[in-house]
C-alpha atoms as a PDB file:
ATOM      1  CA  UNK A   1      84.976 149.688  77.684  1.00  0.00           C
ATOM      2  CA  UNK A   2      85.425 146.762  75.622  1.00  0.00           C
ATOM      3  CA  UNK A   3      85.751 149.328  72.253  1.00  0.00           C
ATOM      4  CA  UNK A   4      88.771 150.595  74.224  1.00  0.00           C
ATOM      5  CA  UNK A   5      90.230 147.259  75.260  1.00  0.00           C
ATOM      6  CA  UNK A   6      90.279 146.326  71.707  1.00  0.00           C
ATOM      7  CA  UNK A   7      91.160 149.099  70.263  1.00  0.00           C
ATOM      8  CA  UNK A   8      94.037 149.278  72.583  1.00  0.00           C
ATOM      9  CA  UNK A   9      95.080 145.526  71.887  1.00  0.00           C
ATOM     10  CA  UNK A  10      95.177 146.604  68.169  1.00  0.00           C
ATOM     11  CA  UNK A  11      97.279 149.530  68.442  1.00  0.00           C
ATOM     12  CA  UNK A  12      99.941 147.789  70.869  1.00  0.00           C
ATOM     13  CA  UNK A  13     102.043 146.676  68.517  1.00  0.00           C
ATOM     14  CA  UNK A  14     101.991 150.580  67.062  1.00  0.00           C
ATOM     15  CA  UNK A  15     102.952 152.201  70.163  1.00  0.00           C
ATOM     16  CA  UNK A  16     106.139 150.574  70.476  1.00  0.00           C
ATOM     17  CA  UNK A  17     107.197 152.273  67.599  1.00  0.00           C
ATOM     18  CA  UNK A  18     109.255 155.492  69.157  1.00  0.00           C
ATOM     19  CA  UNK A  19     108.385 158.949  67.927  1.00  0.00           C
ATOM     20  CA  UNK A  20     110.483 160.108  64.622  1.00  0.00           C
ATOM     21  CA  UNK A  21     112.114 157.117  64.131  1.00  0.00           C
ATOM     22  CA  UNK A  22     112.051 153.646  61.687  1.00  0.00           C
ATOM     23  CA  UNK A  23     112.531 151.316  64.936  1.00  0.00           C
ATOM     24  CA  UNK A  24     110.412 149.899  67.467  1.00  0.00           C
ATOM     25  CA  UNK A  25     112.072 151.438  70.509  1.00  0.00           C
ATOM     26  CA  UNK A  26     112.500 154.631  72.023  1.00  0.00           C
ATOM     27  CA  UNK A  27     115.833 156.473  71.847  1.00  0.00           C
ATOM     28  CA  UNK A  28     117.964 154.072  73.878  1.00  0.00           C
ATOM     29  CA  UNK A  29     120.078 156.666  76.154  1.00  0.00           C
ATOM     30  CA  UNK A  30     123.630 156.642  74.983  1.00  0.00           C
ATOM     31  CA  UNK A  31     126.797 158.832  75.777  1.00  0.00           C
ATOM     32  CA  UNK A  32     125.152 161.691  75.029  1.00  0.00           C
ATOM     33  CA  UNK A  33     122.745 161.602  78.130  1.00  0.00           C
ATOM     34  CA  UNK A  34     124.503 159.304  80.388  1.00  0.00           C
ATOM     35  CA  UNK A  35     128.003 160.930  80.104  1.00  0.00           C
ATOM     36  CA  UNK A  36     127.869 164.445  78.145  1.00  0.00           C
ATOM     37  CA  UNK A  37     127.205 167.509  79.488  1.00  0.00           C
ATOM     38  CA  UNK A  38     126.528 171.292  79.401  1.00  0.00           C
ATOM     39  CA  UNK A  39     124.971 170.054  75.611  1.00  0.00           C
ATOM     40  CA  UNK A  40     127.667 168.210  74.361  1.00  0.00           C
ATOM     41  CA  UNK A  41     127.203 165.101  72.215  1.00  0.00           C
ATOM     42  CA  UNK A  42     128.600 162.043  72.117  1.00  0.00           C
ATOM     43  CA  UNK A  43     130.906 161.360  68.803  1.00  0.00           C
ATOM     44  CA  UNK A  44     131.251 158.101  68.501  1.00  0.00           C
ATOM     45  CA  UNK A  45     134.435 158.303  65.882  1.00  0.00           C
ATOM     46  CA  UNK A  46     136.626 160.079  68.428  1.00  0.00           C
ATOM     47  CA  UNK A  47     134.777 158.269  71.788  1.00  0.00           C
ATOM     48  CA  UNK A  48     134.471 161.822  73.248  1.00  0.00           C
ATOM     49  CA  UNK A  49     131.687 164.119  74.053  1.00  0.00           C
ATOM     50  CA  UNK A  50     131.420 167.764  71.342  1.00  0.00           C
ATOM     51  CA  UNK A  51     129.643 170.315  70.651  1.00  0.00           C
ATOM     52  CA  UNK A  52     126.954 169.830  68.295  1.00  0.00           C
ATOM     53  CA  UNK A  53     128.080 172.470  65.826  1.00  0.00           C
ATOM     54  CA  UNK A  54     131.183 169.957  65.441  1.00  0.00           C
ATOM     55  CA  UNK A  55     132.034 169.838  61.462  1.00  0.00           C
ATOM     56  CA  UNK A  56     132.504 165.748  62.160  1.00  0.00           C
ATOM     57  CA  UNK A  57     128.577 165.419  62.978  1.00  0.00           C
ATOM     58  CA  UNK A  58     126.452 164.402  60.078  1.00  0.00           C
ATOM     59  CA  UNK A  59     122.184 165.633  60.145  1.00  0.00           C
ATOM     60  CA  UNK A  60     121.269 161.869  61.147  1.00  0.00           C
ATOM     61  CA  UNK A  61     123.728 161.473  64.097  1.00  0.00           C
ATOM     62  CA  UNK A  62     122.523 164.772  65.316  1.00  0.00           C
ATOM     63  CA  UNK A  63     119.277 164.155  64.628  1.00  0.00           C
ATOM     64  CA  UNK A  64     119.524 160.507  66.610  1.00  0.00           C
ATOM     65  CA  UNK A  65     120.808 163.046  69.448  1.00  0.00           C
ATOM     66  CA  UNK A  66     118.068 165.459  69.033  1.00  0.00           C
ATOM     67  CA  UNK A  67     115.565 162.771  69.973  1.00  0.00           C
ATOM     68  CA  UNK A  68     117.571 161.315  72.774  1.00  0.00           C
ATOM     69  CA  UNK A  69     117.563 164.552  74.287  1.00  0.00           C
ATOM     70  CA  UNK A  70     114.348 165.395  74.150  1.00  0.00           C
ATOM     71  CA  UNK A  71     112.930 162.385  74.859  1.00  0.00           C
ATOM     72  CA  UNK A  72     114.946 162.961  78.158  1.00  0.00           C
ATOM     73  CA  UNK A  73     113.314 166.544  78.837  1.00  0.00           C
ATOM     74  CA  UNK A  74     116.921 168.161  77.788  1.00  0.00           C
ATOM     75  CA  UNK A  75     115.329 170.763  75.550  1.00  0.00           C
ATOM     76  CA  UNK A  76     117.864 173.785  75.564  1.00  0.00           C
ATOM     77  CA  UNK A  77     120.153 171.020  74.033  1.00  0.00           C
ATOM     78  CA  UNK A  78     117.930 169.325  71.991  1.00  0.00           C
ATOM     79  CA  UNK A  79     117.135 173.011  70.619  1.00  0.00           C
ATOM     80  CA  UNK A  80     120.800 173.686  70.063  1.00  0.00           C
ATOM     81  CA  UNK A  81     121.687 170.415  68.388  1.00  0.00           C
ATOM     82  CA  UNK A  82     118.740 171.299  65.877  1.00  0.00           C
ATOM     83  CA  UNK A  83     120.765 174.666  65.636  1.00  0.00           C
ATOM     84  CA  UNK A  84     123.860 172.489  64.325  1.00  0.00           C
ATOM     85  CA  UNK A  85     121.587 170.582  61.490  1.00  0.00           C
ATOM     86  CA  UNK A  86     122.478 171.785  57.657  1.00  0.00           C
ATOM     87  CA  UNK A  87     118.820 172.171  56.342  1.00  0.00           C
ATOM     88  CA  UNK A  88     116.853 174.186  58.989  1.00  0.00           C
ATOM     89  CA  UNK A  89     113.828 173.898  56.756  1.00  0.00           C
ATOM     90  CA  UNK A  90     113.763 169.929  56.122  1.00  0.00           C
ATOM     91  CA  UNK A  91     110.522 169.013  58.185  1.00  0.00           C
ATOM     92  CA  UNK A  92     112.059 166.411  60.813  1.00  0.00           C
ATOM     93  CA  UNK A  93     114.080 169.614  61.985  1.00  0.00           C
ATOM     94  CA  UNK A  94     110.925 171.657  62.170  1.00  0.00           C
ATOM     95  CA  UNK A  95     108.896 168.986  63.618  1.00  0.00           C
ATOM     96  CA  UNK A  96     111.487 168.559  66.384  1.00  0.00           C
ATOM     97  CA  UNK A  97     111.309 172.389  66.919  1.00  0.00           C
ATOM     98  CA  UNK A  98     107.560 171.947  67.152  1.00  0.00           C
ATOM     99  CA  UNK A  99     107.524 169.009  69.727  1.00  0.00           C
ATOM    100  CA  UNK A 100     110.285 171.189  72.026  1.00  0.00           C
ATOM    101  CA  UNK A 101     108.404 174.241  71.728  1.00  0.00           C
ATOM    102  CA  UNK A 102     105.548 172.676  72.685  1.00  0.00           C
ATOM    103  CA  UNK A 103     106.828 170.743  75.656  1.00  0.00           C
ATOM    104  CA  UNK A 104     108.275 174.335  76.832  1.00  0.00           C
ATOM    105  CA  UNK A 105     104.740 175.615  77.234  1.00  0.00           C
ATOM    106  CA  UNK A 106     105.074 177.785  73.783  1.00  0.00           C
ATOM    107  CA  UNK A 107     102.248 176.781  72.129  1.00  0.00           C
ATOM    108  CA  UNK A 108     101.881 179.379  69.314  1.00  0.00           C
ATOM    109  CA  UNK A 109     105.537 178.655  68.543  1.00  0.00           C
ATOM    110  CA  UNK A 110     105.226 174.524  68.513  1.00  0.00           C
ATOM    111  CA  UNK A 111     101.722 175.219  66.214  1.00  0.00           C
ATOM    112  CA  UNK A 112     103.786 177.329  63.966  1.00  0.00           C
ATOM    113  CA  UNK A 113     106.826 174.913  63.358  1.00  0.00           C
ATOM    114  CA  UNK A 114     104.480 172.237  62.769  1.00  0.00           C
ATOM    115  CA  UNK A 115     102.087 174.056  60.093  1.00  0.00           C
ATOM    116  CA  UNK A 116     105.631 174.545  58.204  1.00  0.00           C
ATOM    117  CA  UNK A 117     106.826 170.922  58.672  1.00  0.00           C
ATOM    118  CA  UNK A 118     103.579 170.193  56.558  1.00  0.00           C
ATOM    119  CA  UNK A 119     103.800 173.012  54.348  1.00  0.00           C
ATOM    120  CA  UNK A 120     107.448 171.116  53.659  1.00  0.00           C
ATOM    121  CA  UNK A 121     106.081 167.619  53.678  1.00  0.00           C
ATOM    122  CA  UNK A 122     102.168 167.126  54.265  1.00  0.00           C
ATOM    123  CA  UNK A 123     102.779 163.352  54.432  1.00  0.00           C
ATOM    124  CA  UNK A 124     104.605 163.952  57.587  1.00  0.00           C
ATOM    125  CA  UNK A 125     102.786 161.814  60.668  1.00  0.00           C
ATOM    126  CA  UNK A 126     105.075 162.446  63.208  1.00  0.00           C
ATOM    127  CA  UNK A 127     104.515 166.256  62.672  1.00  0.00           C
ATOM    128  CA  UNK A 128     100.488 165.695  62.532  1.00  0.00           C
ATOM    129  CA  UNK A 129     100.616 163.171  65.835  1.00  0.00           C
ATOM    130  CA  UNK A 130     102.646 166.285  67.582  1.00  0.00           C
ATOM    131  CA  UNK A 131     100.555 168.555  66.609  1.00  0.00           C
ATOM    132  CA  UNK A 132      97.175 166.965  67.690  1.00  0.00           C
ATOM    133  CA  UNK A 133      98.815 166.457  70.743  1.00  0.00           C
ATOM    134  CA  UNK A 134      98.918 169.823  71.518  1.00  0.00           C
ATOM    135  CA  UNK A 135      95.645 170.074  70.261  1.00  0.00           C
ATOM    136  CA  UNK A 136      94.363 167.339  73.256  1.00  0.00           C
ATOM    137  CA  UNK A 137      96.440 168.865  75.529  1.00  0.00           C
ATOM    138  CA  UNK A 138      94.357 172.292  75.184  1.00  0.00           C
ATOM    139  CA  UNK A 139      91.220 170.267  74.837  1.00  0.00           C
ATOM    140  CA  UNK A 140      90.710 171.123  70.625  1.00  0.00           C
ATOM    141  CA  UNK A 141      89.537 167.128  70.258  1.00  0.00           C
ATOM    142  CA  UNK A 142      88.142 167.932  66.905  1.00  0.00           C
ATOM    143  CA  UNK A 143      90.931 169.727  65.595  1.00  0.00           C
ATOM    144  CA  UNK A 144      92.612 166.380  66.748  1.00  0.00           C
ATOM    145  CA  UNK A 145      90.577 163.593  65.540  1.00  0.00           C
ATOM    146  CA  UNK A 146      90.916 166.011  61.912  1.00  0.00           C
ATOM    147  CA  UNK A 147      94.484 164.993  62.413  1.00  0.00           C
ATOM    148  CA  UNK A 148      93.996 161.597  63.395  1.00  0.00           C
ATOM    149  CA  UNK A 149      91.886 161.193  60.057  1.00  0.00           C
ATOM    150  CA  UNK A 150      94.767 162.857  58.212  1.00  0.00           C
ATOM    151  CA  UNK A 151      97.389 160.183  59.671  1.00  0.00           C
ATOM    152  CA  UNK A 152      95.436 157.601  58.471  1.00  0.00           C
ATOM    153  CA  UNK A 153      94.468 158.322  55.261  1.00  0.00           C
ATOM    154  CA  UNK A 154      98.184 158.740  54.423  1.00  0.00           C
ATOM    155  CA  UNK A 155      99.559 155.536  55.401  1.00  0.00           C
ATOM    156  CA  UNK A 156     100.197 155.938  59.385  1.00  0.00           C
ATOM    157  CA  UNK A 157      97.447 153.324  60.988  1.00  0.00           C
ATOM    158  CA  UNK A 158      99.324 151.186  62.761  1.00  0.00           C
ATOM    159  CA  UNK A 159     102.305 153.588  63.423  1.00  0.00           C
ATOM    160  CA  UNK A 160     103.123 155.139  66.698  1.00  0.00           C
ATOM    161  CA  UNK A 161     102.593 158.692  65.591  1.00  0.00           C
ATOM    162  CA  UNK A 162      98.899 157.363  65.140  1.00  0.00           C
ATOM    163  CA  UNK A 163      98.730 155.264  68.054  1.00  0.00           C
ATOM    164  CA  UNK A 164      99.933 157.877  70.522  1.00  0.00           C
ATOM    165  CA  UNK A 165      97.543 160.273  69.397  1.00  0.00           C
ATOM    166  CA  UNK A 166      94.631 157.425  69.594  1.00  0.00           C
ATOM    167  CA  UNK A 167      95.805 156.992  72.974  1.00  0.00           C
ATOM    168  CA  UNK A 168      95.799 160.327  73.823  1.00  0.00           C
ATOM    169  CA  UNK A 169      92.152 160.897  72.599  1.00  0.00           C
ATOM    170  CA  UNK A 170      90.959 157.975  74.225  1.00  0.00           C
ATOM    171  CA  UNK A 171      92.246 158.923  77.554  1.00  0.00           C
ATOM    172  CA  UNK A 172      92.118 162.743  77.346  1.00  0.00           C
ATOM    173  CA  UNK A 173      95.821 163.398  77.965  1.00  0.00           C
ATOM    174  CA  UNK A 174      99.005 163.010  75.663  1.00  0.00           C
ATOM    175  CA  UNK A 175     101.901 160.517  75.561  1.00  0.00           C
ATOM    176  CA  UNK A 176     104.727 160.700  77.500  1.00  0.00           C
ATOM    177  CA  UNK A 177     106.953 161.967  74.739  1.00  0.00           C
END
């Protein structure tokens, strides 16, 4: 117990860092959850809510949406948001496909957008900490902890993608998001 209570007190500072992002907080809910609908998203140029396939939307402000809304269980418009990105093979686009796929109950699917967000970019954590996940989730802890390893060794202690997935292992069940 006290293993856990320090390796807990370690990774604290990791957790807070918010899954596929370079900040220490989750998605804070914006326009596009509070106010849009039907799978529109925000714009903040013309203060109105759009469709994501709107020419005006750049990859990273529909990528910032794509997290928001799946970090609020809105998958069908998370999916079709990652519809509207320009590169449908850059790996933060299939790693996003993974994590909804996966949260939809479609395992082979998630496990098959996440082998080709590594095939794209094996340094990607976030892809790796997703992926393990699924592995707890279906009980494969040594497919997971071959994951963990992987996180570490390429720079991710201390990040949230590897402190969620210590978490999870620790406790037997995935993160929240």
């Amino acid at each position: 117990m006290y293993r856990f209570l320090l390796l807990c007190t370690a990774l604290l500072p990791g957790i807070a860092f918010a899954a596929g992002s370079d900040n220490s907080t989750p998605p804070t809910p914006t326009e596009t959850t509070q106010t849009c609908t039907d799978g529109l998203i925000w714009d903040g140029d013309s203060k109105s809510c759009v469709a994501p396939k709107d020419a005006r939307l750049d990859d990273d402000t529909l990528y910032g949406a794509v997290r928001e809304l799946a970090y609020a269980g809105q998958y069908d418009a998370a999916l079709a948001t990652l519809d509207a990105m320009s590169d449908q093979n850059h790996d933060r686009v299939l790693t996003y496909r993974g994590f909804v796929h996966r949260k939809l109950g479609q395992r082979d699917l998630s496990m098959a957008f996440y082998k080709q967000a590594l095939t794209q970019n094996p340094d990607n954590i976030l892809a790796r900490s997703y992926m393990a996940q699924g592995f707890v989730a279906e009980g494969n802890l040594e497919a997971a902890r071959l994951q963990l390893a992987q996180i570490n060794t390429r720079g991710g202690a201390g990040s949230w993608a590897q402190a969620s997935l210590a978490q999870a292992l620790a406790g037997g069940k995935t993160f929240g998001y």
